[in-house]
Protein backbone atom coordinates (compact mmCIF):
# COMPACT_ATOMS: atom_id res chain seq x y z
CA UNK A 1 21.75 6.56 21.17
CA UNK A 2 22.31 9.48 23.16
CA UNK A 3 22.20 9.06 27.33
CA UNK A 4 19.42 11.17 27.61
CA UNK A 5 17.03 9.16 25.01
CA UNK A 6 18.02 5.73 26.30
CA UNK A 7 15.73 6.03 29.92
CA UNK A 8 13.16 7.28 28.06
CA UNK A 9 13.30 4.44 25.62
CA UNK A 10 13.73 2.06 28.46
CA UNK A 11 10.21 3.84 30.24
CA UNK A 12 8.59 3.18 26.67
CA UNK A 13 9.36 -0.83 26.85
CA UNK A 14 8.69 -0.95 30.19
CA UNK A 15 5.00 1.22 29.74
CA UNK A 16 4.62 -1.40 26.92
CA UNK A 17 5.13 -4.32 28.95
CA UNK A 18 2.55 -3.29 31.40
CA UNK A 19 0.37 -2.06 28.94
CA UNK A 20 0.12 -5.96 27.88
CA UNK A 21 -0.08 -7.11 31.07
CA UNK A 22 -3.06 -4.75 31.46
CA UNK A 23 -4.57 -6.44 28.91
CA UNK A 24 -3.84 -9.51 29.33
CA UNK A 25 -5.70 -9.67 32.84
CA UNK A 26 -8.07 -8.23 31.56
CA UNK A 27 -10.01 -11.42 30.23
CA UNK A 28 -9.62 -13.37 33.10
CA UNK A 29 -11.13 -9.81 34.73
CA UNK A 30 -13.76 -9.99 32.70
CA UNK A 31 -14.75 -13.09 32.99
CA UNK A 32 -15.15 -13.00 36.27
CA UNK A 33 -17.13 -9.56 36.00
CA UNK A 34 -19.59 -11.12 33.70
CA UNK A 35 -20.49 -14.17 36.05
CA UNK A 36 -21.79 -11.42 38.43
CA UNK A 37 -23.29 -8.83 36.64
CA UNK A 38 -24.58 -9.28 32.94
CA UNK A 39 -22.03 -9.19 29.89
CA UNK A 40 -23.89 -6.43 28.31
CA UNK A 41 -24.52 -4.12 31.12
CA UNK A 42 -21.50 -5.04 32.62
CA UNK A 43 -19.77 -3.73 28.95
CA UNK A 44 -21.62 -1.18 28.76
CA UNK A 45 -21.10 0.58 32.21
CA UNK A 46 -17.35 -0.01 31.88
CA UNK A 47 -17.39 1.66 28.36
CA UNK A 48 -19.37 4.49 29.49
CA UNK A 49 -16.87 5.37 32.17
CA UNK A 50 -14.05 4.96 30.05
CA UNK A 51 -15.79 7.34 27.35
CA UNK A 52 -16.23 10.18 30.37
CA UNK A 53 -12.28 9.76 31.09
CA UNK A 54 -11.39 10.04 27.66
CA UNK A 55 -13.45 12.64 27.06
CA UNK A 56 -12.22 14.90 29.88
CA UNK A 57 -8.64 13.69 28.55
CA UNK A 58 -8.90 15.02 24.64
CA UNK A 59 -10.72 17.80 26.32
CA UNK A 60 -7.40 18.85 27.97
CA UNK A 61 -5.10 17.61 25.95
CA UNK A 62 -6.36 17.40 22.57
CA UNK A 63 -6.30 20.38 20.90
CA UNK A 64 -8.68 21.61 19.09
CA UNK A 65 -12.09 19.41 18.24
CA UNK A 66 -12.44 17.72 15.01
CA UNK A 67 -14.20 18.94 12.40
CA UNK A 68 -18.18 17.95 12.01
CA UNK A 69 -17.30 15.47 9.30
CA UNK A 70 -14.54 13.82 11.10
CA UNK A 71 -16.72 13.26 14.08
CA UNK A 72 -19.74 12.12 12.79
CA UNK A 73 -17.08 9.65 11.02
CA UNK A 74 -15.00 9.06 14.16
CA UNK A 75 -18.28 7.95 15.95
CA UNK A 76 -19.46 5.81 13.15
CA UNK A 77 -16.56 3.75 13.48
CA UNK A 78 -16.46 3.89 17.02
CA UNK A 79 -19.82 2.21 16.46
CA UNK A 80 -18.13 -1.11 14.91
CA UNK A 81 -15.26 -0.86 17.01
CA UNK A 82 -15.94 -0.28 20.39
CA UNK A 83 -20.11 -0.82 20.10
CA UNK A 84 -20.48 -4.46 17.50
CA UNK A 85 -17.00 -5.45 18.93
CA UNK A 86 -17.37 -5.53 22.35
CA UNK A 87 -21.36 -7.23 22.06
CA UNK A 88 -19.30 -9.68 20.00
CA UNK A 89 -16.63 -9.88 22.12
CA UNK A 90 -18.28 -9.65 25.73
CA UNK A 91 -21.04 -12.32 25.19
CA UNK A 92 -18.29 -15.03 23.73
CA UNK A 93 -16.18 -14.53 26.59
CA UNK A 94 -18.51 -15.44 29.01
CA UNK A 95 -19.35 -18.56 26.92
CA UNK A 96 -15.65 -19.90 26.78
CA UNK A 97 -12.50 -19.94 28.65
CA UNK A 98 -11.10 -16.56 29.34
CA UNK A 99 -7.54 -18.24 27.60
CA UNK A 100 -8.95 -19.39 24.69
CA UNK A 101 -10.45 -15.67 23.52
CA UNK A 102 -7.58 -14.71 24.27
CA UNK A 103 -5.94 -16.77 21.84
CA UNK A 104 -8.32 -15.78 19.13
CA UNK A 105 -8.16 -12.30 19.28
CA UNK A 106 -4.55 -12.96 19.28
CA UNK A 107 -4.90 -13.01 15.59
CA UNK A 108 -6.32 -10.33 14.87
CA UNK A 109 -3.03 -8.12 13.39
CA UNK A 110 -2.81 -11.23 11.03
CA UNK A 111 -6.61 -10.37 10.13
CA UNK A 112 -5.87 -6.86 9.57
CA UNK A 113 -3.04 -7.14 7.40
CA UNK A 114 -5.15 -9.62 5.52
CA UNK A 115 -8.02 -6.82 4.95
CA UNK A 116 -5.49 -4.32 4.43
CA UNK A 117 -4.25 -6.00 1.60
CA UNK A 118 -7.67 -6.43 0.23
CA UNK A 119 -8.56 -2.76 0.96
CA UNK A 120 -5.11 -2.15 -0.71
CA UNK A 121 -3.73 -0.24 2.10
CA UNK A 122 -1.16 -2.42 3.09
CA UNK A 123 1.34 -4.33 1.54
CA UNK A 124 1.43 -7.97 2.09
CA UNK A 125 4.79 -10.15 0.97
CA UNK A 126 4.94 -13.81 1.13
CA UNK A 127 6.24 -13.95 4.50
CA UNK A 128 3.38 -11.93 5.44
CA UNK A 129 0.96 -14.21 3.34
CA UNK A 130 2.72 -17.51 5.09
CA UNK A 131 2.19 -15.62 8.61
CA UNK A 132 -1.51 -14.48 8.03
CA UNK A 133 -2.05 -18.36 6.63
CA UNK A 134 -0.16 -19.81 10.18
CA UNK A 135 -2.49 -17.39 12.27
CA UNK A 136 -6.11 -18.41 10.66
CA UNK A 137 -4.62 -21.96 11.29
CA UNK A 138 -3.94 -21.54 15.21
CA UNK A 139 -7.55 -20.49 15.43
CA UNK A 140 -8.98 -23.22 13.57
CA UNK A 141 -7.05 -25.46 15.68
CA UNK A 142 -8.35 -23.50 18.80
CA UNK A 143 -11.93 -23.63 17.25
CA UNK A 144 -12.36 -27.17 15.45
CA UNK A 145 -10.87 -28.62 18.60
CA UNK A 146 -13.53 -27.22 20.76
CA UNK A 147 -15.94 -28.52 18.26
CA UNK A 148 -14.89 -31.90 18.18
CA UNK A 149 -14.63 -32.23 21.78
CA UNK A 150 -18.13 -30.97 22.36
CA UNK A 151 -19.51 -27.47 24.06
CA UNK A 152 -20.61 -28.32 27.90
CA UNK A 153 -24.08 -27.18 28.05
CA UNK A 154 -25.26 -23.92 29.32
CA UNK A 155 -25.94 -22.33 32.49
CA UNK A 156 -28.78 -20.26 33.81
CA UNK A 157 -26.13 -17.24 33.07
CA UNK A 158 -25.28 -18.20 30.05
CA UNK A 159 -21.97 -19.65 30.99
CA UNK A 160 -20.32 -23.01 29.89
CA UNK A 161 -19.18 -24.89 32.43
CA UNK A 162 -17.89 -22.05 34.55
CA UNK A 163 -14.32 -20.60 34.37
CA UNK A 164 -13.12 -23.79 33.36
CA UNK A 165 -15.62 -24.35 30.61
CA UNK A 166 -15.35 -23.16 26.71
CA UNK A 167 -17.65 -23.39 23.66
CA UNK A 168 -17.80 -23.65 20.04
CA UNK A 169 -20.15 -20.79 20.04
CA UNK A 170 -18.40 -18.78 22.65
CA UNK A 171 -15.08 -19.03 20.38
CA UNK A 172 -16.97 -18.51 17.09
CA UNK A 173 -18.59 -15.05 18.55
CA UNK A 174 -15.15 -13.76 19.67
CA UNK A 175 -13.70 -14.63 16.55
CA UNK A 176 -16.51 -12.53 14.39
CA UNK A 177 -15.61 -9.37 17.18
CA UNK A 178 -12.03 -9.83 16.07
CA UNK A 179 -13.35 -9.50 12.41
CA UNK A 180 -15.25 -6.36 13.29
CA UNK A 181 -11.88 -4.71 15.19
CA UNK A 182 -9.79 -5.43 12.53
CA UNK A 183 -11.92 -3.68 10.04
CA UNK A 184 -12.60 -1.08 12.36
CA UNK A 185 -8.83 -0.50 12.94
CA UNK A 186 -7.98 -0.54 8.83
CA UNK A 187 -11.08 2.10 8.07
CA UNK A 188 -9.49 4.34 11.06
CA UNK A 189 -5.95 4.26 10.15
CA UNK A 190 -6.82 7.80 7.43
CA UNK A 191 -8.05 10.06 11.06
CA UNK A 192 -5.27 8.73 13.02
CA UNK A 193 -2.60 10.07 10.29
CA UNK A 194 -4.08 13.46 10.55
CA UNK A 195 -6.36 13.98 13.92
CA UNK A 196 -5.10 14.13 17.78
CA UNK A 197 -4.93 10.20 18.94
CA UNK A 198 -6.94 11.59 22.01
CA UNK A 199 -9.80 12.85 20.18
CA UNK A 200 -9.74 10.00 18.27
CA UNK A 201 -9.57 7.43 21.05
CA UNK A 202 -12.30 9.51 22.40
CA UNK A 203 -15.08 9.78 19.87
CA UNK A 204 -14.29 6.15 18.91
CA UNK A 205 -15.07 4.87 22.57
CA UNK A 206 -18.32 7.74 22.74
CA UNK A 207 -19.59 6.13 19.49
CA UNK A 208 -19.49 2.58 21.13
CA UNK A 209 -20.72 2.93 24.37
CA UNK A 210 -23.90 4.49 22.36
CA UNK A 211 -24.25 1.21 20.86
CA UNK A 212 -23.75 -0.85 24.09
CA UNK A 213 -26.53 1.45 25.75
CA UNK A 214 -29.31 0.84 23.00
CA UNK A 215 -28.13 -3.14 23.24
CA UNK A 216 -27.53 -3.39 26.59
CA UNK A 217 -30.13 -0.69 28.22
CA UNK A 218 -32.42 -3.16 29.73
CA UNK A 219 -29.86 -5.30 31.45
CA UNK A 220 -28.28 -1.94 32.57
CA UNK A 221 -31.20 -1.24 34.05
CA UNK A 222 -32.05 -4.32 35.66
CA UNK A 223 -29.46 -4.33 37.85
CA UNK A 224 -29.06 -2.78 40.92
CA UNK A 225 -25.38 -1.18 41.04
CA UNK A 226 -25.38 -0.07 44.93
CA UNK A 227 -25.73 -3.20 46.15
CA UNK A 228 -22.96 -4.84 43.66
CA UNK A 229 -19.89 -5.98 45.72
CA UNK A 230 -16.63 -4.27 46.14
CA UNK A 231 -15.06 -6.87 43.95
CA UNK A 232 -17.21 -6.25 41.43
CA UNK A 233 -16.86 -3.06 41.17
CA UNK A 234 -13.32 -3.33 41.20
CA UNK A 235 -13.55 -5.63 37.92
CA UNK A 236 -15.50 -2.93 36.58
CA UNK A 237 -13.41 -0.09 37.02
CA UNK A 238 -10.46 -1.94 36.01
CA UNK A 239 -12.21 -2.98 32.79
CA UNK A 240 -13.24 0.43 32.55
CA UNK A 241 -10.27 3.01 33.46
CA UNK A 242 -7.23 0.07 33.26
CA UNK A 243 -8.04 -1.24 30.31
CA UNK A 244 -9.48 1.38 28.27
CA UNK A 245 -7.81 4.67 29.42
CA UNK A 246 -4.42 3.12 31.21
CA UNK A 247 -3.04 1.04 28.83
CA UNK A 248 -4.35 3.70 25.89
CA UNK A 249 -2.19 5.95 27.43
CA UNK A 250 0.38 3.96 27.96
CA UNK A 251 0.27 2.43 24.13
CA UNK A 252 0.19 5.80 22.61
CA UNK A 253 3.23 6.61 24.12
CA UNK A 254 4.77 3.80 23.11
CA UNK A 255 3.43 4.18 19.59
CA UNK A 256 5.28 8.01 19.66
CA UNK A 257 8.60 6.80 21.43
CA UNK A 258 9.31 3.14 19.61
CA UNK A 259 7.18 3.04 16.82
CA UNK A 260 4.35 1.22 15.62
CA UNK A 261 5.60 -2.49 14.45
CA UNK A 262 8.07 -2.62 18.08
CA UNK A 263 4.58 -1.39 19.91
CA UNK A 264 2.73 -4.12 18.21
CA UNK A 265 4.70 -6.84 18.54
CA UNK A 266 4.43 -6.08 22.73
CA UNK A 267 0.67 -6.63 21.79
CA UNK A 268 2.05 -10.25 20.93
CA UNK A 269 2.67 -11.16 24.30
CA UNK A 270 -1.48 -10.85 25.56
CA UNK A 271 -2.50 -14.62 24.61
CA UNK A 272 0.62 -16.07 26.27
CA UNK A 273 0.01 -14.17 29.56
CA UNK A 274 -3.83 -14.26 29.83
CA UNK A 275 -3.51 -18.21 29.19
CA UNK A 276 -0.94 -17.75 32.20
CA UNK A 277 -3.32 -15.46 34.40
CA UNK A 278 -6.52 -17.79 33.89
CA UNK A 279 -4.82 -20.70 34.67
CA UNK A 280 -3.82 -19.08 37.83
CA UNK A 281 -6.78 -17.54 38.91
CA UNK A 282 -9.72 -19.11 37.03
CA UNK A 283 -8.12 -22.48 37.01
CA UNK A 284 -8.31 -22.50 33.25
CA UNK A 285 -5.46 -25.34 33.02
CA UNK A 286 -4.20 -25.01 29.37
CA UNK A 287 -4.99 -27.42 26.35
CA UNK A 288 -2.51 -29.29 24.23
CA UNK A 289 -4.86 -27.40 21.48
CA UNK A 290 -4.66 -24.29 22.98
CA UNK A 291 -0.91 -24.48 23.45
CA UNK A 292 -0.68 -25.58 19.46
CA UNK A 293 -2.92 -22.79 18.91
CA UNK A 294 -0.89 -20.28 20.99
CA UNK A 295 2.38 -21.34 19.07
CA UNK A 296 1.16 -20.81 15.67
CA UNK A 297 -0.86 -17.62 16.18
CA UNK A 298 2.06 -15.74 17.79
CA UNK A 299 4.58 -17.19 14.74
CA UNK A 300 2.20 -15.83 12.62
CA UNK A 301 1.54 -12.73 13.61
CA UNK A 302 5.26 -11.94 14.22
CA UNK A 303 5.45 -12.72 10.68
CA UNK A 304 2.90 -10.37 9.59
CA UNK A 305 4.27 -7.60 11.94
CA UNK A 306 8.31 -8.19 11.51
CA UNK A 307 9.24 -5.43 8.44
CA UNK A 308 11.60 -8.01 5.93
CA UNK A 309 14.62 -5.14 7.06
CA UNK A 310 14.05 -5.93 10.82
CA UNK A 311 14.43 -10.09 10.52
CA UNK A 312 17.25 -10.20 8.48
């Protein structure tokens, strides 16, 4: 390695490892954004203004639009993954513990290699098979042991119990977004080989936040955004510009510096950090489950990501 590459390769892990922490707060974020202002409109306004950023981003930096085809498609899938996935993803999370969704959409590389070898676009050896098996299990463990304990019944809002509450159903929805992203992220693998990232990113996020405004235009409406605290608004934008447009930026440079598997596995590190961050700020004190869960999810997915060249 030459002197000159090695501080930008040691900018790209650190980017990463913010870009995770990003992420990682982001659920406990949430959470706390959707006990004050409704999951969907609070999803939807945070989309919106992360559509208008990345917008004006691909505008500038993109090159040249994509073709009619490639948008119409771009949106379309944009539709399941940023519009069905975050209804999914928003109204679970404010039914369970901001550490245990995090936990299940920890598995969701595991899911996508699983569809990907279905679809036949990916490759799946036995380690793979024995990681994408060890995954599924960590969620069941997460999910049957929130069944057999019992879900706390519902508040007014919709919640469980508060920050410190979780649900069967709360789980179960977030698990069913993590279905839709990983589909979502298989069926745009083809534009990504072959179209700008930021007109990608872009059009994906446009196409949900359509979705989020025909499901979530009422509650949108309902509420009354100037008189919202500065907290709240701070969630929001965070959600919105952190989450969305921040650690985008920050993974797509990782993805062009260190590669894709070295990029993912930094993804690896979200459940372990948002259990971390809840249980400091939500007072979401960690399960023996949970902990079980955690443990085999991450093994798993490391599995799934880890090329056989890279492990030996």
């Amino acid at each position: 390695m030459t002197s000159a590459a090695r501080p930008n390769l040691l900018f790209a892990e650190f980017a990463l490892l913010l870009m995770s922490i990003i992420w990682a707060v982001n659920y406990s974020v949430i959470k706390y954004g959707t006990s004050v202002v409704p999951p969907l409109a609070y999803n939807g306004v945070r989309i919106m203004i992360a559509a208008i950023a990345l917008l004006a981003i691909a505008l500038l930096w993109g090159g040249p639009a994509p073709a009619r085809r490639d948008l119409l498609a771009l949106l379309a899938l944009g539709a399941l993954g940023n519009g069905v996935y975050q209804v999914f993803f928003v109204e679970g999370l404010a039914r369970t513990r901001a550490g245990e969704a995090a936990l299940v959409v920890g598995a969701s590389p595991a899911l996508m290699a699983l569809i990907g070898r279905l679809r036949g676009v990916e490759r799946v050896d036995r380690r793979g098979g024995i990681g994408i098996a060890l995954s599924m299990f960590g969620v069941a463990l997460i999910v049957l042991s929130r069944a057999a304990a019992g879900s706390p019944s519902a508040n007014a809002s919709g919640d469980t119990g508060g920050s410190g509450g979780g649900s069967l159903a709360g789980d179960l929805l977030v698990l069913c977004g993590g279905v839709c992203w990983a589909v979502y992220t298989i069926l745009l693998i083809p534009y990504t080989k072959r179209l700008s990232g930021w007109w990608v990113a872009a059009l994906t996020i446009v196409g949900g936040s359509l979705i989020l405004a025909l499901v979530g235009g009422a509650d949108i409406i309902s509420v009354n955004w100037f008189s919202l605290t500065k907290n709240a608004w701070a969630a929001i934008l965070y959600s919105g510009l952190g989450a969305l447009v921040i650690a985008y930026l920050l993974w797509y440079h990782g993805v062009r510096v260190v590669g894709p598997t070295r990029t993912a596995l930094y993804g690896n590190l979200q459940p372990l950090i948002a259990l971390l961050v809840a249980w400091l700020t939500l007072g979401e004190v960690p399960t023996v489950w949970q902990g079980l869960g955690a443990a085999t999810i991450v093994s798993g997915v490391l599995l799934t990501r880890i090329p056989a060249s890279e492990s030996s």
